[in-house]
Protein backbone atom coordinates (compact mmCIF):
# COMPACT_ATOMS: atom_id res chain seq x y z
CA UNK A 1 11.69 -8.24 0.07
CA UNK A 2 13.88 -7.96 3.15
CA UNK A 3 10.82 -7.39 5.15
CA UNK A 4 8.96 -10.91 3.99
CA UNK A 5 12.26 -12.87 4.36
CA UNK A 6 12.50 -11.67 8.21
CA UNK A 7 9.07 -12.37 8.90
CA UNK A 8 9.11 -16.04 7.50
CA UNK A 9 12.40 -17.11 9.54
CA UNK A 10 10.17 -15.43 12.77
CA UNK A 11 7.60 -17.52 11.66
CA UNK A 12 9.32 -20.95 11.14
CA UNK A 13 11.38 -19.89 13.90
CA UNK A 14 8.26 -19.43 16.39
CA UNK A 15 6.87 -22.48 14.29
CA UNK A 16 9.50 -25.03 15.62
CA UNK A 17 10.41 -23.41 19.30
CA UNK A 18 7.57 -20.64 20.12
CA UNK A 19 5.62 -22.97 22.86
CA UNK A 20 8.95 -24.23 24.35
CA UNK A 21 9.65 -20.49 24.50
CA UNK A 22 6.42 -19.17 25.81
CA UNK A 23 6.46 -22.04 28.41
CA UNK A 24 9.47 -20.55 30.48
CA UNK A 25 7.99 -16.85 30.19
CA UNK A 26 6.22 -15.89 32.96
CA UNK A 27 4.80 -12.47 31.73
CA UNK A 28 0.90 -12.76 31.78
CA UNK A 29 0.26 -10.60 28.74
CA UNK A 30 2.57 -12.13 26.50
CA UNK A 31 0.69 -15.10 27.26
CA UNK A 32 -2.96 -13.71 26.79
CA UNK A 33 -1.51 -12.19 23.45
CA UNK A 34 -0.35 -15.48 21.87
CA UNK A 35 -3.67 -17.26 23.50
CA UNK A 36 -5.88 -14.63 20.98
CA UNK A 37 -3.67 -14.63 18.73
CA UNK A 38 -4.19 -18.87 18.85
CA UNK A 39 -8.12 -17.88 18.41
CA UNK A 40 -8.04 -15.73 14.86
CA UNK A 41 -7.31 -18.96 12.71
CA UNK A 42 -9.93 -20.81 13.96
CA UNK A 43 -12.51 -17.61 13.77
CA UNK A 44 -11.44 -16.39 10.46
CA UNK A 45 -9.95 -19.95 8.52
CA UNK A 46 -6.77 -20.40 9.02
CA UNK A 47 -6.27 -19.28 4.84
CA UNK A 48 -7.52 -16.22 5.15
CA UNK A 49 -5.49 -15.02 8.78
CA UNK A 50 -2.19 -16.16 6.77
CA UNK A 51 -2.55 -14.21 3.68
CA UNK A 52 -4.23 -11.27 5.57
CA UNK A 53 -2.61 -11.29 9.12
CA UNK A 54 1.17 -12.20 7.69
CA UNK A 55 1.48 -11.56 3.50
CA UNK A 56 -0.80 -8.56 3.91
CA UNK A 57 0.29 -6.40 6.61
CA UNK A 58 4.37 -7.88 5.81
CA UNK A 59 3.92 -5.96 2.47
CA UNK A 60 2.10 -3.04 3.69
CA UNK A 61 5.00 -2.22 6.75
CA UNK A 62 7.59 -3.40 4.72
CA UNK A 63 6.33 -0.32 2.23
CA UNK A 64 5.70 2.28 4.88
CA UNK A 65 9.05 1.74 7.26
CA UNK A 66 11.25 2.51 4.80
CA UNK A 67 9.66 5.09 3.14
CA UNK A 68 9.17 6.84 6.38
CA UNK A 69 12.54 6.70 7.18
CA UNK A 70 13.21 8.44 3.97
CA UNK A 71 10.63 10.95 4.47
CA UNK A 72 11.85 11.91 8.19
CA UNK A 73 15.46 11.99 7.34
CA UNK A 74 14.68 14.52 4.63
CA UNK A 75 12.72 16.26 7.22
CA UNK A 76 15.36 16.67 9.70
CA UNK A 77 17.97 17.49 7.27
CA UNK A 78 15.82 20.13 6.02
CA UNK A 79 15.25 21.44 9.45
CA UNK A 80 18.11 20.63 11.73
CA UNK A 81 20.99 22.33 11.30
CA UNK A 82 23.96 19.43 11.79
CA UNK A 83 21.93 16.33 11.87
CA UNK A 84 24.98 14.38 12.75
CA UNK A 85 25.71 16.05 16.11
CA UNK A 86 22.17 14.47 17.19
CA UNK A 87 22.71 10.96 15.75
CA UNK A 88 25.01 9.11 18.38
CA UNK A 89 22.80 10.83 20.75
CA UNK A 90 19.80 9.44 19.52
CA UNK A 91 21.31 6.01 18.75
CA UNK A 92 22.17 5.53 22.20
CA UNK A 93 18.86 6.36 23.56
CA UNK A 94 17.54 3.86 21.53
CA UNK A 95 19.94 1.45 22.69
CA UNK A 96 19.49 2.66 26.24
CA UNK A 97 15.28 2.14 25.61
CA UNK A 98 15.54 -1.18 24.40
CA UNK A 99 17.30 -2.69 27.22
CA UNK A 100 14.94 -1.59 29.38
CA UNK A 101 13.14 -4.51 29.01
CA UNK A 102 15.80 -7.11 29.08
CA UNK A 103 16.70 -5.58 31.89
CA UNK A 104 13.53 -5.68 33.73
CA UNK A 105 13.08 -9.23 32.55
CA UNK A 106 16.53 -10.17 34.37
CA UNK A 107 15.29 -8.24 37.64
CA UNK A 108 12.03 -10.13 37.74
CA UNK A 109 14.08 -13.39 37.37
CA UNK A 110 15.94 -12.77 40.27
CA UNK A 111 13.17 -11.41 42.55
CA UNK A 112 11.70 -15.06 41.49
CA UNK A 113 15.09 -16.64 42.09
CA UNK A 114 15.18 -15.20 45.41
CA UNK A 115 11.33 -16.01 46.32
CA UNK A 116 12.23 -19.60 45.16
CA UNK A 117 15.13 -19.84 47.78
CA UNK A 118 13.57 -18.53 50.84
CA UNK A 119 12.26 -21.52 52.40
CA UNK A 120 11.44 -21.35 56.30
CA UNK A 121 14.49 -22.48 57.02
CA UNK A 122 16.15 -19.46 55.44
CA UNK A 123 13.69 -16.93 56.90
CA UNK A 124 14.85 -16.07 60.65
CA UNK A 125 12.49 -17.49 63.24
CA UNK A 126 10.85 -19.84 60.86
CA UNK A 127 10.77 -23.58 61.37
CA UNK A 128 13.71 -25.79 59.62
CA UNK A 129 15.21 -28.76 60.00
């Protein structure tokens, strides 16, 4: 249930400020990605890519995450003698992996920042005022 909830506040989030949001991303594949995903409604009706694309696959991951969650913690506490010496471990190297992005994302802002502000005048020996 928790699964379908989260995936209709993405979608009437995305709904009301997805372009705006899309608009000030500069990443090329993001943008190919949402321009296909723009061209399955109108190849497949929009009815059937909502009940299939969203309803669908919402019920079918929100089934299988859990469940293999379950299924791998009673794997490694089957196997692995104190679990809990490995779990702040592995919690923070899933912290640490997904701020890798953000933090690439910030790097290429500034790179673009920077390109932005070197103007000729900036740049030694080029023409300025």
């Amino acid at each position: 249930m928790g699964t379908v909830a989260g995936a209709q506040a993405g979608f009437w989030t995305g709904r009301r400020a997805g372009r705006a949001a899309l608009a000030r991303i500069g990443n090329r594949r993001l943008r190919a990605g949402a321009d296909r995903a723009e061209l399955l409604p109108a190849r497949y009706g929009y009815a059937r890519a909502v009940v299939l694309g969203r309803f669908l696959w919402q019920v079918i991951g929100g089934l299988a995450w859990p469940q293999s969650l379950v299924l791998g913690g009673y794997w490694l506490g089957d196997s692995v003698r104190r679990p809990d010496a490995y779990l702040v471990p592995a919690a923070a190297a899933v912290v640490v992996v997904s701020l890798v992005p953000v933090a690439l994302e910030v790097l290429r802002g500034r790179r673009a920042e920077r390109a932005g502000r070197d103007t000729p005048a900036d740049v030694p020996g080029g023409s300025g005022p």
